[in-house]
Protein backbone atom coordinates (compact mmCIF):
# COMPACT_ATOMS: atom_id res chain seq x y z
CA UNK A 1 23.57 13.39 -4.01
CA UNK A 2 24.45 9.23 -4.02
CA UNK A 3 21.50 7.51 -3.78
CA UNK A 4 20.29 4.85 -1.21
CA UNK A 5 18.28 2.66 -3.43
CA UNK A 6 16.28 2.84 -0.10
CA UNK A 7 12.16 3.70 -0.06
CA UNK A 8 10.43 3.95 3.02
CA UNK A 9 7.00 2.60 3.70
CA UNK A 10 5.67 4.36 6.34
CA UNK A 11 2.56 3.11 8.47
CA UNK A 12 0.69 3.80 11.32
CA UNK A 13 -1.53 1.79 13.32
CA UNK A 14 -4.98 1.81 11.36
CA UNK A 15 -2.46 1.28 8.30
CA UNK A 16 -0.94 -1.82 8.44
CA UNK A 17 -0.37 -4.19 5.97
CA UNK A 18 0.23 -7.28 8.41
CA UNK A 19 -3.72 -6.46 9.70
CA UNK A 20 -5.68 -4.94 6.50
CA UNK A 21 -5.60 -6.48 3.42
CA UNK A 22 -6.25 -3.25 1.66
CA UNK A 23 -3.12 -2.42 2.68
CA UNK A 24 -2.08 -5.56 2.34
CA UNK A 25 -2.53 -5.50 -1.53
CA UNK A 26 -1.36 -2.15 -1.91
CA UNK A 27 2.21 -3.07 -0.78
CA UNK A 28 2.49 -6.38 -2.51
CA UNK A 29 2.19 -3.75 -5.90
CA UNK A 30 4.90 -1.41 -4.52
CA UNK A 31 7.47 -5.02 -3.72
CA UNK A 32 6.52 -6.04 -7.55
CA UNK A 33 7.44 -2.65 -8.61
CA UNK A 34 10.59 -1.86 -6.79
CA UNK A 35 12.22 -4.89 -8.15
CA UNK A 36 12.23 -3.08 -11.87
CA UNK A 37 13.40 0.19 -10.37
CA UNK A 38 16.18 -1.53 -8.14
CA UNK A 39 15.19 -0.32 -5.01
CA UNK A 40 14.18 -1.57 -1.62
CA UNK A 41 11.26 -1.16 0.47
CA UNK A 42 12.04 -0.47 4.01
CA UNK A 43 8.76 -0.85 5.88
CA UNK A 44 8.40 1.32 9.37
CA UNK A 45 6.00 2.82 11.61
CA UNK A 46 5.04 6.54 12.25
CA UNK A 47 5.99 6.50 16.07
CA UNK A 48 3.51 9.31 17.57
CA UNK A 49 4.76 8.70 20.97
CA UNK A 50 7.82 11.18 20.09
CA UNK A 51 8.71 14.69 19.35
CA UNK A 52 10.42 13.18 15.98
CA UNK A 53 7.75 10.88 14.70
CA UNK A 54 9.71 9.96 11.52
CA UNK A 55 11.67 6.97 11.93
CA UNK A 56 16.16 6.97 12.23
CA UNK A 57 16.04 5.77 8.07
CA UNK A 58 14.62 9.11 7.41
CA UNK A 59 17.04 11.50 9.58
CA UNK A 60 20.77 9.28 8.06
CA UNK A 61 19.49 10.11 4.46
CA UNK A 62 19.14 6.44 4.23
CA UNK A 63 15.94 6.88 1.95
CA UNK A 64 15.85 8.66 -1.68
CA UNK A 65 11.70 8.39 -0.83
CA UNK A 66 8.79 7.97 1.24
CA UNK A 67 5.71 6.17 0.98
CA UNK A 68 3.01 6.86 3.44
CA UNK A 69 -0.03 4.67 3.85
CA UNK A 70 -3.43 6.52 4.54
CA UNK A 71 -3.46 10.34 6.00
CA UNK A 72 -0.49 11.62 7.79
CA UNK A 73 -1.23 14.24 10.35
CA UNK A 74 -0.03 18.03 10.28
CA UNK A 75 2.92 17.38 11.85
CA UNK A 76 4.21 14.35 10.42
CA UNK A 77 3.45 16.58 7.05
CA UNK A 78 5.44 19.67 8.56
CA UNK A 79 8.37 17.22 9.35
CA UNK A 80 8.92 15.41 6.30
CA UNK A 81 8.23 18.53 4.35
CA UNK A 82 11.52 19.98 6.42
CA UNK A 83 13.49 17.35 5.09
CA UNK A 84 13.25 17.97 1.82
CA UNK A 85 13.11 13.97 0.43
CA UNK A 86 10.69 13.49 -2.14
CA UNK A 87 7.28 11.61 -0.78
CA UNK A 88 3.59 10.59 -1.71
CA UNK A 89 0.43 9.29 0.16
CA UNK A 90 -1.83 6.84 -0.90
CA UNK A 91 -5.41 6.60 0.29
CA UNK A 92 -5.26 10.29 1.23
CA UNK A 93 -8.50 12.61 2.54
CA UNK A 94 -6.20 15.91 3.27
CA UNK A 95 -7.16 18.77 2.16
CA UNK A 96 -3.35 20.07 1.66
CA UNK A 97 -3.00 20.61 -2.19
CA UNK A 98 0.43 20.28 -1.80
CA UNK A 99 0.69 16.79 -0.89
CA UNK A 100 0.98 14.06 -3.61
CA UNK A 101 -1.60 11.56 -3.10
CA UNK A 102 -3.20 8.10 -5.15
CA UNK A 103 -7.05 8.12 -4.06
CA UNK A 104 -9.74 5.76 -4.91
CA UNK A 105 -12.90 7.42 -6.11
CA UNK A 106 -14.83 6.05 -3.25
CA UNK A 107 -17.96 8.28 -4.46
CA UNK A 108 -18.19 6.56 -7.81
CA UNK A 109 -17.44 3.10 -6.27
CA UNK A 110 -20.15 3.52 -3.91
CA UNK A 111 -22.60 5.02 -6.67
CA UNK A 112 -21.73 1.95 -8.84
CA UNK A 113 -22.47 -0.73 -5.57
CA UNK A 114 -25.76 1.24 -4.81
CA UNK A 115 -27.11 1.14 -8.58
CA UNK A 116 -25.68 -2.43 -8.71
CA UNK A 117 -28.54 -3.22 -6.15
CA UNK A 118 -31.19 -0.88 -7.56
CA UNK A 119 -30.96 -2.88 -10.66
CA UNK A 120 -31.74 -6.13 -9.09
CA UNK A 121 -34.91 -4.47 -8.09
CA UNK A 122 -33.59 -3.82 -4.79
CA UNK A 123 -35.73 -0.71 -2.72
CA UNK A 124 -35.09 -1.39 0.88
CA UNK A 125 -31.39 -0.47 1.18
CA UNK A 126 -29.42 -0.44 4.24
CA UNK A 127 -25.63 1.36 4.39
CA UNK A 128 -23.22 0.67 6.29
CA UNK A 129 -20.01 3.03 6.61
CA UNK A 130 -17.66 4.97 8.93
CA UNK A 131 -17.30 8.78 9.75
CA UNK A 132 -14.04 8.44 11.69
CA UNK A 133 -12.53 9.59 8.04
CA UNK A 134 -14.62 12.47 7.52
CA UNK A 135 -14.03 12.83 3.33
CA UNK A 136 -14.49 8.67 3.25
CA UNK A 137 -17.67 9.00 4.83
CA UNK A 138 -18.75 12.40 2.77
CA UNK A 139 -18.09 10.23 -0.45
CA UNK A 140 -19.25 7.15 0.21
CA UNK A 141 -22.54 8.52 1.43
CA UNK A 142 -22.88 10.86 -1.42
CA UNK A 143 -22.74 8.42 -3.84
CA UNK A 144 -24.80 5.92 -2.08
CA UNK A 145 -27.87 8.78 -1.72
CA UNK A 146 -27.25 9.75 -5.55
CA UNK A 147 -27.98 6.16 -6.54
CA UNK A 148 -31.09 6.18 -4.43
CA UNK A 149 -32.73 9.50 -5.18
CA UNK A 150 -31.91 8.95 -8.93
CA UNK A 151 -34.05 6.25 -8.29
CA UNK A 152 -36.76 8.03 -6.11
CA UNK A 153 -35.58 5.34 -3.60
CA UNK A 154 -36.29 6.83 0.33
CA UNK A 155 -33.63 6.56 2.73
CA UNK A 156 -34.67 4.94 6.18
CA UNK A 157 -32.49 6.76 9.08
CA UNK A 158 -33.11 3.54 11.07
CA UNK A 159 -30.65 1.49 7.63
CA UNK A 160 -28.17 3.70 8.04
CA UNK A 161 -25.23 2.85 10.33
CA UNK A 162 -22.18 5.00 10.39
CA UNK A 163 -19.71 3.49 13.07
CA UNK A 164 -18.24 0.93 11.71
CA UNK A 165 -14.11 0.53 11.77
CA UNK A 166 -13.66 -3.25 11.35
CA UNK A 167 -15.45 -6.39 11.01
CA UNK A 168 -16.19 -6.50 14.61
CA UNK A 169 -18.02 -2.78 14.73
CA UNK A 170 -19.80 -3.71 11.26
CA UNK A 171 -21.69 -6.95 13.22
CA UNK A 172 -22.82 -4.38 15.40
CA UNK A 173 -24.27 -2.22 13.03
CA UNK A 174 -25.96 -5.21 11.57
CA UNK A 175 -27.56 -5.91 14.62
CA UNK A 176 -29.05 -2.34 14.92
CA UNK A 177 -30.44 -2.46 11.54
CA UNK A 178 -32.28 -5.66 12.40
CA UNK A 179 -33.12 -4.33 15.18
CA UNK A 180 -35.76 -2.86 12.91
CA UNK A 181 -39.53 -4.32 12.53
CA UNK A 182 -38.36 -4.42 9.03
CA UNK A 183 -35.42 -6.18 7.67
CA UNK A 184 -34.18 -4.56 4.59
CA UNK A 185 -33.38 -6.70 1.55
CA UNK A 186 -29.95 -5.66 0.61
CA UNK A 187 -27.22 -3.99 2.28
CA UNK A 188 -24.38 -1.71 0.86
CA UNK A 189 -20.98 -1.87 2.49
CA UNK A 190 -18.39 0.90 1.83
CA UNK A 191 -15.10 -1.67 2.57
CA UNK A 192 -15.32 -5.40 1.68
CA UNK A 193 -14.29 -5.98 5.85
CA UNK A 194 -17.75 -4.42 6.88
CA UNK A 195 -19.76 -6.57 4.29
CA UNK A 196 -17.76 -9.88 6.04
CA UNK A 197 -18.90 -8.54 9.43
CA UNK A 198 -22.61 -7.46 8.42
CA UNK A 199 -23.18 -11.06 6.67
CA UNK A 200 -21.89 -12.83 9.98
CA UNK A 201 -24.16 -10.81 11.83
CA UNK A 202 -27.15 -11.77 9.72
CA UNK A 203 -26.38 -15.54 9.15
CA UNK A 204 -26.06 -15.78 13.02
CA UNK A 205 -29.72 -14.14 13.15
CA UNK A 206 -30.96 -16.30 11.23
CA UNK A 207 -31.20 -14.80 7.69
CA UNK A 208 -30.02 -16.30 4.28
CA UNK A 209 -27.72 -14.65 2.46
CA UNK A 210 -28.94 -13.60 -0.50
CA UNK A 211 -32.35 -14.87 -0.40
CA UNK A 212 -32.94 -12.92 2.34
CA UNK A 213 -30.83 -10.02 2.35
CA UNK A 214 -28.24 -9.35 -0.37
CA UNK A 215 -24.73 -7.83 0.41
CA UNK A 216 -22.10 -5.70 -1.79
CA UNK A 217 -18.72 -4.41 -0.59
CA UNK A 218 -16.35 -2.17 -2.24
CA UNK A 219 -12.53 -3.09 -2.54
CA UNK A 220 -12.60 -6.41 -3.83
CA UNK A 221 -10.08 -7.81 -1.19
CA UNK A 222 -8.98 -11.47 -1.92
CA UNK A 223 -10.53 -12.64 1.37
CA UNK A 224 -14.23 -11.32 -0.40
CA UNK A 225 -14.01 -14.42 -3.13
CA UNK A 226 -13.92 -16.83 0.25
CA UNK A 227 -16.49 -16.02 2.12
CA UNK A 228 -19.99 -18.21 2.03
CA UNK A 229 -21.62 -16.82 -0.10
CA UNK A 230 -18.77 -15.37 -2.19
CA UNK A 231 -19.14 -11.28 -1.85
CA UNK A 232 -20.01 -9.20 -4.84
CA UNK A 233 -18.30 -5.85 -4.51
CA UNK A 234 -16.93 -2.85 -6.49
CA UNK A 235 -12.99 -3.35 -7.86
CA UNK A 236 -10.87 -1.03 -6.47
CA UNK A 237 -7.19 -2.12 -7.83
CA UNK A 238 -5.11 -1.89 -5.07
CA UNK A 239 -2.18 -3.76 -6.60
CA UNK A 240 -2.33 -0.85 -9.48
CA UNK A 241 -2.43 1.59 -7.12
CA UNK A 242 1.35 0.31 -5.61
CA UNK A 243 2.61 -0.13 -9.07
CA UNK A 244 1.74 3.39 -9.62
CA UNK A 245 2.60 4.15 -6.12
CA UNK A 246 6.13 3.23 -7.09
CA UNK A 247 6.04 4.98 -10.82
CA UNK A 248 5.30 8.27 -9.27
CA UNK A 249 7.92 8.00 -6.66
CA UNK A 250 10.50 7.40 -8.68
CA UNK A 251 9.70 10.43 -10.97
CA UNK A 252 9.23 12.51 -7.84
CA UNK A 253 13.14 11.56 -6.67
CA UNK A 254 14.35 12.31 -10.43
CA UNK A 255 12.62 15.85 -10.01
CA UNK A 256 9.74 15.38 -12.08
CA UNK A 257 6.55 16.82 -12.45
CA UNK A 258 3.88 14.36 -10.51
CA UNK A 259 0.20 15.16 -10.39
CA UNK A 260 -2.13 13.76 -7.82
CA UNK A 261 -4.13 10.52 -9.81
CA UNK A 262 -7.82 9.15 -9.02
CA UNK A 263 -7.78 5.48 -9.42
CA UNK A 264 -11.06 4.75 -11.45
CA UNK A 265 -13.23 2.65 -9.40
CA UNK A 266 -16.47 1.91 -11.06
CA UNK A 267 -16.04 -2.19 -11.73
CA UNK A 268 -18.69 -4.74 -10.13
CA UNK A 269 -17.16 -7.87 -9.57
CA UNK A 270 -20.26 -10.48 -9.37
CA UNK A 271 -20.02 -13.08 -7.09
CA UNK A 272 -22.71 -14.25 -4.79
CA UNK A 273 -23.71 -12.72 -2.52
CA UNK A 274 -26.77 -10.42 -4.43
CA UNK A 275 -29.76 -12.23 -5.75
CA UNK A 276 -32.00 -10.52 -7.98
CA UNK A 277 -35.73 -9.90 -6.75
């Protein structure tokens, strides 16, 4: 069959890499790629409103792959599956074995931000997460309460907030936690975004960041080395992961074997925003 030269990026709304820079990051690695490969990157939108929620690029045979960003629901999996071009999801939480996915280990990342504090003699831990994503939150929690009962630490129901979806949601979880007689005296964020909301929250309260409360993140966005203080958080290379993104796709339309990889996520990058007590 000729080939296109074509790969499609598809996103959805909670996807996007014109509003989150994990995203954002992700697809600047899969442009840098595709220029060695000699391909294009068509970028389009799931369209749920529809019976066929694929885009038109898909249905002409326009597109030797696809590219999905974050989890793709049954049916969009049924659909592409039916049309037999090669594809791969990154930042996946299905539970289909079948599917070809590039995953952060979110559990080790938050382990590693959670033991970062506990070193710096931190006790009084607050998290802050979502459970819209029901694996994200199962690993990211996991790891955070492995850090603390390695460390005989006790988790306070009232610190833990587990409705956050954006930097908005995340000042809001902030505020219930300080809501609390007792402050605590560091905070663990499970995506760099939340940390950004939950340290807006606190300046505005009054607090100094990290005198008063420390802050970690995990993703390492470029927007967490600008904010005041700068935000220490756990590396998750997202450029890597659309380098690789692109690797595997490629193999995948030349009929190769392709196994599902776990980007290692385990790097602190120090900044400022965690003082040691």
């Amino acid at each position: 069959m000729k080939k296109s030269f074509n790969i499609c990026l598809l996103i959805n709304s909670t996807s996007s890499p014109f509003e989150d820079l994990f995203y954002f990051e992700i697809t600047r690695g899969i442009l840098e790629k595709s220029k060695e490969y000699g391909y294009n990157i068509v970028i389009s939108e799931i369209n749920n409103s529809r019976k066929n929620k694929l885009p038109n690029i898909v249905y002409s045979n326009d597109t030797d792959g696809i590219i999905f960003l974050q989890d793709i629901d049954k049916d969009v999996r049924d659909e592409v599956k039916n049309t037999n071009i090669p594809f791969l999801v990154i930042d996946s939480h299905s539970v289909d074995n079948s599917i070809t996915a590039i995953n952060p280990d979110y559990f080790t990342a938050s382990y590693t931000a959670t033991n970062f504090l506990i070193k710096n003699g931190h006790k009084k831990i607050a998290f802050i997460t979502s459970s819209f994503i029901p694996d994200f939150y199962d690993q990211t929690y996991s790891g955070f309460k492995k850090a603390m009962d390695e460390a005989m630490l006790s988790i306070k129901p009232e610190f833990i907030q587990v409705n956050s979806t954006n930097e908005s949601t995340a000042f809001n979880c902030m505020e219930k936690i300080l809501a609390n007689n007792t402050a605590p005296t560091a905070v663990m964020c499970s995506v760099d975004m939340f940390a950004i909301g939950a340290m807006k929250c606190a300046k505005e309260k009054g607090y100094k960041i990290p005198l008063d409360i420390s802050f970690i993140g995990i993703d390492d966005i470029f927007l967490s080395n600008y904010t005041e203080p700068k935000l220490t958080t756990v590396k998750i290379d997202k450029t890597f992961m659309g380098f690789l993104a692109m690797d595997m796709i490629i193999r995948k339309i030349n009929a190769e074997e392709v196994e599902n990889y776990i980007v290692k996520s385990n790097e602190a990058t120090v900044r400022d925003s965690v003082i040691n007590i």
